[in-house]
C-alpha atoms as a PDB file:
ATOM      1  CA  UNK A   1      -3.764   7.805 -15.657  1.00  0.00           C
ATOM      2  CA  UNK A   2      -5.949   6.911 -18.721  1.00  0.00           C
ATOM      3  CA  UNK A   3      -2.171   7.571 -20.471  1.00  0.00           C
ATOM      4  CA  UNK A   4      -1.167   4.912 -18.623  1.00  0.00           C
ATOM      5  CA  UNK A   5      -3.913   2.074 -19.227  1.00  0.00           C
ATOM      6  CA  UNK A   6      -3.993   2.661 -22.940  1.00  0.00           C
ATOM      7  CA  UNK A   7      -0.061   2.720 -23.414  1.00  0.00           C
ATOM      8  CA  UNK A   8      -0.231  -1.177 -21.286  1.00  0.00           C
ATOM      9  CA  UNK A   9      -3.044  -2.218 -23.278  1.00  0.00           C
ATOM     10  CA  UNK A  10      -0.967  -1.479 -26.804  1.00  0.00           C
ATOM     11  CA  UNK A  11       2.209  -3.069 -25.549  1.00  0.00           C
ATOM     12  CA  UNK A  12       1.090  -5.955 -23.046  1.00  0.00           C
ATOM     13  CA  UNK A  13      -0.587  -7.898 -25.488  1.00  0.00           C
ATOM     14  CA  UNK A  14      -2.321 -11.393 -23.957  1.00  0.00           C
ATOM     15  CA  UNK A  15       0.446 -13.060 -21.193  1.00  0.00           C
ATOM     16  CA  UNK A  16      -0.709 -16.862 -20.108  1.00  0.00           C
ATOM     17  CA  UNK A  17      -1.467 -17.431 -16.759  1.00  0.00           C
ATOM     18  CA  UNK A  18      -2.315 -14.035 -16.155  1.00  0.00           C
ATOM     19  CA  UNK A  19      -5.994 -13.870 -14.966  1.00  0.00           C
ATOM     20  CA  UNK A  20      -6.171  -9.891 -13.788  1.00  0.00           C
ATOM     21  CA  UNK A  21      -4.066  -6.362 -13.832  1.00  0.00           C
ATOM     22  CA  UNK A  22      -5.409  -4.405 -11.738  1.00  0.00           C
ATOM     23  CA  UNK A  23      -4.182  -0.363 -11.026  1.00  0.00           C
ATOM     24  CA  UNK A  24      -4.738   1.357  -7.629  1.00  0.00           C
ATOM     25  CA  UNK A  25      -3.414   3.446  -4.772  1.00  0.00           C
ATOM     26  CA  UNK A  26      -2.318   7.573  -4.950  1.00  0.00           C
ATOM     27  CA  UNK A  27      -2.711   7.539  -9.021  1.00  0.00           C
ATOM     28  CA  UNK A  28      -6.331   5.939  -9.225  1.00  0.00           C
ATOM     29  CA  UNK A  29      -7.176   7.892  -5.871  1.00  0.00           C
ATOM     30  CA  UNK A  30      -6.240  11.464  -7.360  1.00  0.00           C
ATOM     31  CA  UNK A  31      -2.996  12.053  -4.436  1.00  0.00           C
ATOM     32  CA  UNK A  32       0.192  11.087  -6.584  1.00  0.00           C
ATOM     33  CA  UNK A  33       3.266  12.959  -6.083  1.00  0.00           C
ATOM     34  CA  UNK A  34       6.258  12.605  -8.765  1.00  0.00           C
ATOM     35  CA  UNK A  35       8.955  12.099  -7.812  1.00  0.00           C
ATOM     36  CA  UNK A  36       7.283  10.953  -3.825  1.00  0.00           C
ATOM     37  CA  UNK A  37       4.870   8.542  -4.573  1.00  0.00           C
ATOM     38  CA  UNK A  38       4.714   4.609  -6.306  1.00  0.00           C
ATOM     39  CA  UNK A  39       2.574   3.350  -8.862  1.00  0.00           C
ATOM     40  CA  UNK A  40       0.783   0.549  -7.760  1.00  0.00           C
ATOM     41  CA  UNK A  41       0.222  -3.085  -9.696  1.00  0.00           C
ATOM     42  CA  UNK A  42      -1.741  -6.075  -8.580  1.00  0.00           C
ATOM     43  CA  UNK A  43      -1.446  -9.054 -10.412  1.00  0.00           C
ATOM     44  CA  UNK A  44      -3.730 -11.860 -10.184  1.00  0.00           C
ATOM     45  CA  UNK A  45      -2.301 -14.925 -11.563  1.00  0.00           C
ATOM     46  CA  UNK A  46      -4.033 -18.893 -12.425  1.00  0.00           C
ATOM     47  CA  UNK A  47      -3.109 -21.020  -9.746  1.00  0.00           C
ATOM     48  CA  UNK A  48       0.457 -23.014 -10.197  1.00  0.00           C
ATOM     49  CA  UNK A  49       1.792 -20.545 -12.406  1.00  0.00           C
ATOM     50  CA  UNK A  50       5.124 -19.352 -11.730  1.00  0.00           C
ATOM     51  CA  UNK A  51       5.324 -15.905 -10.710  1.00  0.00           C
ATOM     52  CA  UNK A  52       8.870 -14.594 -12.540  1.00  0.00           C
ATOM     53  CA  UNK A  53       6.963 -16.404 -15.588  1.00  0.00           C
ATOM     54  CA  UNK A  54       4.069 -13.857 -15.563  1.00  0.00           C
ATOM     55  CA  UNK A  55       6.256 -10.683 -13.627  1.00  0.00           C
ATOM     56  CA  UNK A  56       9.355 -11.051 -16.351  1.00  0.00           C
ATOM     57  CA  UNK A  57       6.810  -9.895 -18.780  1.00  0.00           C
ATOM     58  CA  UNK A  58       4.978  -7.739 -17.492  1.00  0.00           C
ATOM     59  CA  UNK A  59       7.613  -5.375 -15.360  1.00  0.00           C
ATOM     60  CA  UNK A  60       9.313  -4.321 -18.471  1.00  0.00           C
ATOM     61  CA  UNK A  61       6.242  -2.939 -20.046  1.00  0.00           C
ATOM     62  CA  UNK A  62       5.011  -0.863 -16.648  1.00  0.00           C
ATOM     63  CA  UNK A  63       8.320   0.669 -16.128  1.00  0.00           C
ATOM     64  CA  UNK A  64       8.185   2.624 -19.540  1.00  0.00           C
ATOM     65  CA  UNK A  65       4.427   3.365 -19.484  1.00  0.00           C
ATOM     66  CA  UNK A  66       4.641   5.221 -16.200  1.00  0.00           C
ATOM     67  CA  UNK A  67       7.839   6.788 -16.890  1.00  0.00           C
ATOM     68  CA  UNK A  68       6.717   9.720 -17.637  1.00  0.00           C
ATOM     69  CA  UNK A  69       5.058   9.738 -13.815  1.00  0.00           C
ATOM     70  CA  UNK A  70       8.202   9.650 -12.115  1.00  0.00           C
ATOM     71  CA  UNK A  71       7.638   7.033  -9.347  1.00  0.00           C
ATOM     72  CA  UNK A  72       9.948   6.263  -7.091  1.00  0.00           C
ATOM     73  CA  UNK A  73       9.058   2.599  -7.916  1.00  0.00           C
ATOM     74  CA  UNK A  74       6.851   0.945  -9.895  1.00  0.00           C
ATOM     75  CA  UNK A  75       5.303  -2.103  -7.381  1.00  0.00           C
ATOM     76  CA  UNK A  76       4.153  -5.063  -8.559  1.00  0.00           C
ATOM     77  CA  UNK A  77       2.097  -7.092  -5.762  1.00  0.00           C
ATOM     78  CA  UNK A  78       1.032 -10.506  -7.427  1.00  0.00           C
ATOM     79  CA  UNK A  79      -1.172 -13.337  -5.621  1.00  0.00           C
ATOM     80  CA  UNK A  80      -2.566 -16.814  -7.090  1.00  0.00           C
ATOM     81  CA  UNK A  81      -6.505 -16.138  -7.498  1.00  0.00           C
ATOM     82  CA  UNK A  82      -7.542 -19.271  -5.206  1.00  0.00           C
ATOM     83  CA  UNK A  83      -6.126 -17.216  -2.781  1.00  0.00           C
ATOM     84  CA  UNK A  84      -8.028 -13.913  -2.770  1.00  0.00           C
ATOM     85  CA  UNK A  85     -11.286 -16.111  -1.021  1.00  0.00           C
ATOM     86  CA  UNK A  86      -8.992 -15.583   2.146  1.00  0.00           C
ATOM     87  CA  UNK A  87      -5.532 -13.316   1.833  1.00  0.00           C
ATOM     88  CA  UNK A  88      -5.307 -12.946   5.259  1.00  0.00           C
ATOM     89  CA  UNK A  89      -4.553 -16.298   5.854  1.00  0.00           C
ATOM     90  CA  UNK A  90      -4.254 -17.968   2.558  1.00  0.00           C
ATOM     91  CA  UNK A  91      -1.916 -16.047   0.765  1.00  0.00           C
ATOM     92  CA  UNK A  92       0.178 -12.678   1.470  1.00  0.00           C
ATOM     93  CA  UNK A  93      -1.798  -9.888   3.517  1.00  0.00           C
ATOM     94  CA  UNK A  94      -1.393  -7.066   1.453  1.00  0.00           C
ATOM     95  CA  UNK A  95      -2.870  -3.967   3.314  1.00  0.00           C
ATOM     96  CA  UNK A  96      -4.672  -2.971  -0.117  1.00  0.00           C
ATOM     97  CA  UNK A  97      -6.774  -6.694   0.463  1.00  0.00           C
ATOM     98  CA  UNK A  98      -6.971  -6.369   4.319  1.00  0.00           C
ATOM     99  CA  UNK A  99      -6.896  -2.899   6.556  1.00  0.00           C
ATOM    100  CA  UNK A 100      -7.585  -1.128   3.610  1.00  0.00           C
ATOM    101  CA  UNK A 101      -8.919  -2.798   1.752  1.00  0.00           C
ATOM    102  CA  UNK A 102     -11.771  -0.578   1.341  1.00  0.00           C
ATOM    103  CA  UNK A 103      -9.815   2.200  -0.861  1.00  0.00           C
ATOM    104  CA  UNK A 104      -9.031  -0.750  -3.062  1.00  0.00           C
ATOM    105  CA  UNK A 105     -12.580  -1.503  -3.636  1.00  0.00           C
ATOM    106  CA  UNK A 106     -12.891   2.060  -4.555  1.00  0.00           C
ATOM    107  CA  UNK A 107     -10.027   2.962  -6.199  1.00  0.00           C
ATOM    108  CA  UNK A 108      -8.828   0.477  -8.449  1.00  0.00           C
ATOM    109  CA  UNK A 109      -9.153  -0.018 -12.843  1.00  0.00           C
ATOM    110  CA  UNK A 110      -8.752  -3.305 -14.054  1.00  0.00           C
ATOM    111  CA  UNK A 111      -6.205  -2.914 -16.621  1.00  0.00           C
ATOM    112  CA  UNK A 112      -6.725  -6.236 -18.196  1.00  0.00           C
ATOM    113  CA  UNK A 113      -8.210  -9.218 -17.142  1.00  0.00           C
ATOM    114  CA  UNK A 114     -11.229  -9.861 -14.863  1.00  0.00           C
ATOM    115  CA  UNK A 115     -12.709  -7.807 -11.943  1.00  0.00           C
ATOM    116  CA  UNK A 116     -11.568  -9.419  -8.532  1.00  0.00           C
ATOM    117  CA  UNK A 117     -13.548  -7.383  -5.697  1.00  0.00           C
ATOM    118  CA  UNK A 118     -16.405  -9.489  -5.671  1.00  0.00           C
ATOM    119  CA  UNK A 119     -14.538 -12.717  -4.574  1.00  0.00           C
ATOM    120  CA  UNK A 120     -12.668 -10.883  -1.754  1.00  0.00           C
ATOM    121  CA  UNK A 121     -14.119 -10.920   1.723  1.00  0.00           C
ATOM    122  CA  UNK A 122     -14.721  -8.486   4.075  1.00  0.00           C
ATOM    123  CA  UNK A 123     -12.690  -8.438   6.767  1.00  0.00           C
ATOM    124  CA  UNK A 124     -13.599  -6.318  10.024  1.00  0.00           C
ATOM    125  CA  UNK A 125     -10.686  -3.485  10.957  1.00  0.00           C
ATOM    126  CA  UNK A 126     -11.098  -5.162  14.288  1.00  0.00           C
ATOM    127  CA  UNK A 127      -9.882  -8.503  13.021  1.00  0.00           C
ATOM    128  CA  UNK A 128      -6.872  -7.855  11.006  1.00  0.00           C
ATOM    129  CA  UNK A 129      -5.477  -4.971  13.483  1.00  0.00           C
ATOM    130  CA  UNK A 130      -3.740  -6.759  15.247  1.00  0.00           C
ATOM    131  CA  UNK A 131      -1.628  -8.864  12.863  1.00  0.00           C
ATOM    132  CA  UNK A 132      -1.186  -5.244  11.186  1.00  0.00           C
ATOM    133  CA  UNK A 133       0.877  -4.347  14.333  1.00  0.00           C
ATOM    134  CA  UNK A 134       2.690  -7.189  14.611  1.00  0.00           C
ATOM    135  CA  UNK A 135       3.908  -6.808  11.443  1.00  0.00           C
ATOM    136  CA  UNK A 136       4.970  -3.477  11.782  1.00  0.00           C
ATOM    137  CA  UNK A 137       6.732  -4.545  15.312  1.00  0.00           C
ATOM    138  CA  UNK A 138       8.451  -7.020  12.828  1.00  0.00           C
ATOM    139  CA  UNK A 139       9.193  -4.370   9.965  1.00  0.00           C
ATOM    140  CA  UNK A 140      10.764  -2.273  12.747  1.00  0.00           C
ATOM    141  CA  UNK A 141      13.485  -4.976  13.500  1.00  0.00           C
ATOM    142  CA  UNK A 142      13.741  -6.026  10.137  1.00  0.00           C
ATOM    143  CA  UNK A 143      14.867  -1.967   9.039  1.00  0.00           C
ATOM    144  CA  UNK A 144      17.275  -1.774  11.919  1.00  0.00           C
ATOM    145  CA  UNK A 145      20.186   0.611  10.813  1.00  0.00           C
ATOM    146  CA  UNK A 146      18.311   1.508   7.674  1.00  0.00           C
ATOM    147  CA  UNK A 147      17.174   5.243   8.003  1.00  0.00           C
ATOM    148  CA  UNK A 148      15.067   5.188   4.909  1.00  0.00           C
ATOM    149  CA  UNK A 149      13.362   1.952   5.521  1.00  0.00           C
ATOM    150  CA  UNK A 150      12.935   3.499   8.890  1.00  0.00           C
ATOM    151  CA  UNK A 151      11.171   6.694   7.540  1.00  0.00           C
ATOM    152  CA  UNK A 152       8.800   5.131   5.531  1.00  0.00           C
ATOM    153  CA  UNK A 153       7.850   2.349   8.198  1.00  0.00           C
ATOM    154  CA  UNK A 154       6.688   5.746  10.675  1.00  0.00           C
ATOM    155  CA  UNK A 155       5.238   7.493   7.287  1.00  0.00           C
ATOM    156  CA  UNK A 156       3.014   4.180   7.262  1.00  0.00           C
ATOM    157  CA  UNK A 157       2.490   4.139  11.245  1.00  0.00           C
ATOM    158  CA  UNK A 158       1.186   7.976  11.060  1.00  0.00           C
ATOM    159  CA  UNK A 159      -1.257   7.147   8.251  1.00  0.00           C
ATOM    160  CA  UNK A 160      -2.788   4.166  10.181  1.00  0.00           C
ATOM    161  CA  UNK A 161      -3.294   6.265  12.824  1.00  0.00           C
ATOM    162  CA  UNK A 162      -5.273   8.774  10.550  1.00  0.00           C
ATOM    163  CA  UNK A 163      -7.136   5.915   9.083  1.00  0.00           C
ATOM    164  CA  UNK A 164      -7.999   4.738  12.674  1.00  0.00           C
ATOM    165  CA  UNK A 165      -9.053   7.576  13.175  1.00  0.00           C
ATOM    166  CA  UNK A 166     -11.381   8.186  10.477  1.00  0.00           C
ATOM    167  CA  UNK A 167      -9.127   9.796   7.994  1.00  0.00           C
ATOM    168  CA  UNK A 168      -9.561   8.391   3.998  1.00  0.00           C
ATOM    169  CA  UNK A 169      -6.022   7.723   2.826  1.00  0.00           C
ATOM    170  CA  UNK A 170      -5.887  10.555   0.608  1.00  0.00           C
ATOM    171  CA  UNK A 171      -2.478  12.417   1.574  1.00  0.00           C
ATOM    172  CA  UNK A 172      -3.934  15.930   2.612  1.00  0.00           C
ATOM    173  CA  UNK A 173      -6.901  13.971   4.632  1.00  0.00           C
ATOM    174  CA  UNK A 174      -4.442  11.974   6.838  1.00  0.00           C
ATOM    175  CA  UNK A 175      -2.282  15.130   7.453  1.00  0.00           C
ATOM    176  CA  UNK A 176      -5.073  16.878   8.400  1.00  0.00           C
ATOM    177  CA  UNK A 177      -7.083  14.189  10.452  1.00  0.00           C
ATOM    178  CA  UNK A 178      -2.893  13.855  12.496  1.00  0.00           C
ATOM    179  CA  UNK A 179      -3.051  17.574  13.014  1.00  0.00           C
ATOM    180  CA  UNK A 180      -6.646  16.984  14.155  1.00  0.00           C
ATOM    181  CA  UNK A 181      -5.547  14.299  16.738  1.00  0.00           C
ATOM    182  CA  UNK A 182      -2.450  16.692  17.950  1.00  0.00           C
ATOM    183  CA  UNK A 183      -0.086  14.695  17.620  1.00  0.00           C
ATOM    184  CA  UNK A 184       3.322  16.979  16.457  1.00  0.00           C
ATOM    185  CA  UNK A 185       5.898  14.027  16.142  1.00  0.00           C
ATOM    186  CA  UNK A 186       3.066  12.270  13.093  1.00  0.00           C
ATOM    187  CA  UNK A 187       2.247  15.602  11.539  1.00  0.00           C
ATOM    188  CA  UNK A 188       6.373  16.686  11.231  1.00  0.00           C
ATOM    189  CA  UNK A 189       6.886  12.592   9.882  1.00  0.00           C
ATOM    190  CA  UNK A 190       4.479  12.793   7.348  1.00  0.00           C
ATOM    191  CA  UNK A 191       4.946  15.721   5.945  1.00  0.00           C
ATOM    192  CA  UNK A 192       8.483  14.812   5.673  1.00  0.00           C
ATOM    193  CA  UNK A 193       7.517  11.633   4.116  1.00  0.00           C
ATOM    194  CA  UNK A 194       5.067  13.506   1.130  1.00  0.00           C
ATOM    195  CA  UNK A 195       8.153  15.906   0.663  1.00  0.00           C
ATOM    196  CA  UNK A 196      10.282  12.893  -0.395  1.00  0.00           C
ATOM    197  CA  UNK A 197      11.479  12.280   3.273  1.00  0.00           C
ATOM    198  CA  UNK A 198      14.186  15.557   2.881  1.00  0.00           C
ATOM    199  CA  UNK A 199      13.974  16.104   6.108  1.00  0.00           C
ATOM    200  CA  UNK A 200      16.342  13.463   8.241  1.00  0.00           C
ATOM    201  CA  UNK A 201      15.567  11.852  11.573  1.00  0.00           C
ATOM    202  CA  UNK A 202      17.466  10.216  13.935  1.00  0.00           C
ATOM    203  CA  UNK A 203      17.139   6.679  13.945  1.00  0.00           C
ATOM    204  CA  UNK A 204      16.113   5.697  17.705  1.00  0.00           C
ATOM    205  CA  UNK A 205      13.847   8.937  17.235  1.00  0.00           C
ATOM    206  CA  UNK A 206      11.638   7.034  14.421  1.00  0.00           C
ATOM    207  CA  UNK A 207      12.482   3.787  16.530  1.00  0.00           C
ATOM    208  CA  UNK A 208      10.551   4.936  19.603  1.00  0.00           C
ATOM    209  CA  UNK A 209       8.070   6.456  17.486  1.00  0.00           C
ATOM    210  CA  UNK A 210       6.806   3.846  15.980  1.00  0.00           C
ATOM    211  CA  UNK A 211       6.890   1.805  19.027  1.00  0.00           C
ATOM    212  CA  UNK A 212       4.922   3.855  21.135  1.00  0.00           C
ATOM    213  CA  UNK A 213       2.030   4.683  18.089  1.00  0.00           C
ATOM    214  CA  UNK A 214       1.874   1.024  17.773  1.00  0.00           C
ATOM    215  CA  UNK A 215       1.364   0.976  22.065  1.00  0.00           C
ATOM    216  CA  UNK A 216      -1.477   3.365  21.609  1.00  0.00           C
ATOM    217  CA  UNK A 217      -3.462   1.407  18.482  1.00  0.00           C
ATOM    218  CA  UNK A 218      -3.351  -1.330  20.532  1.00  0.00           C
ATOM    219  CA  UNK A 219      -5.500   0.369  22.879  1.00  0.00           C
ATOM    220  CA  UNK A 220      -7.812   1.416  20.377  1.00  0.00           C
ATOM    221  CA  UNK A 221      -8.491  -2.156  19.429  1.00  0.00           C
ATOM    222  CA  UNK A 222     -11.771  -2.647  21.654  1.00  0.00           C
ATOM    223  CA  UNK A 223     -13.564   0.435  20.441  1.00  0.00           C
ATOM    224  CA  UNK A 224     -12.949  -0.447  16.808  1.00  0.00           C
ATOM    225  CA  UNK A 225     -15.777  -2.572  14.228  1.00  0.00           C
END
């Protein structure tokens, strides 16, 4: 990881309107898998800057740095920084800034740049749960006839159950915290999904999967902060 940070900070050099890089997710957390997992950018950008402006630079010079990591992909979420006084409503609700945000807060380097966790707010799990479901609901129609897409939507609807249930999102803590709960059809998804999703599944399986976890979170709303 500290590979990583020193080989951007030789090769980035200064890029206007770029206020913050930030790093976080599986690599900063200590749970990457080459070859399984993504490395994970957030860039902050000065307001009315144009995004392809900032990202055309910057993309070239993340790809080769984490190379040697073998991700699968190397994401780049960007937001304008008026925005981060109120993603969920101001600007794009990333899961890192809203339902878990927390593990952000905690796992995260500022590459270059400023430090952006103190002008985020707080939002309660309570709160943002259920535009989190909707937007999987959505996700799920959107992936319709795409097995992959379809995988990876139930890999994420197996760890918010974990997290829901008090699981960190470390991988081996949300497999165990789903074996924990019982539930067989979560555990066999995600392990599939940290093994590169080798093992195939029919579509309306993963369909109805998702659609009935989603059912059930719903009904955890009113017990939740």
């Amino acid at each position: 990881m500290i590979e990583v940070v020193d080989c951007i900070g030789r090769n980035l050099g200064r890029v206007p309107g770029l206020y913050s890089l930030i790093l976080y997710g599986s690599l900063v957390r200590g749970d990457y898998l080459p070859g399984t997992s993504d490395v994970d950018f957030f860039a902050v950008l000065e307001d009315g800057i144009e995004p392809e402006e900032v990202l055309s630079r910057i993309r070239p010079v993340l790809e080769e740095c984490t190379k040697p990591l073998k991700p699968v992909e190397v994401d780049i979420a960007w937001e304008w920084l008026s925005n981060l006084r109120d993603p969920l409503r101001l600007g794009y609700p990333y899961k890192f800034l809203t339902v878990y945000q927390a593990d952000f807060r905690e796992n995260h380097i500022v590459v270059t740049g400023e430090d952006i966790v103190e002008l985020l707010p707080e939002y309660r799990v309570k709160e943002i749960l259920p535009g989190r479901l909707e937007g999987i609901l959505k996700n799920l129609e959107r992936f319709s006839g795409n097995p992959k897409m379809l995988h990876i939507l139930a890999g994420e609807t197996a760890r918010l159950m974990a997290f829901l249930h008090g699981s960190s999102l470390k991988k081996d803590d949300v497999l165990r915290k789903l074996e924990e709960i019982g539930d067989e059809e979560a555990v066999e998804i995600y392990h599939s999904y940290l093994a590169g999703r080798k093992m195939e599944f029919n579509g309306e399986f993963l369909r109805e999967f998702i659609v009935s976890r989603v059912r059930e979170l719903k009904g955890l709303q009113d017990n939740l902060r």
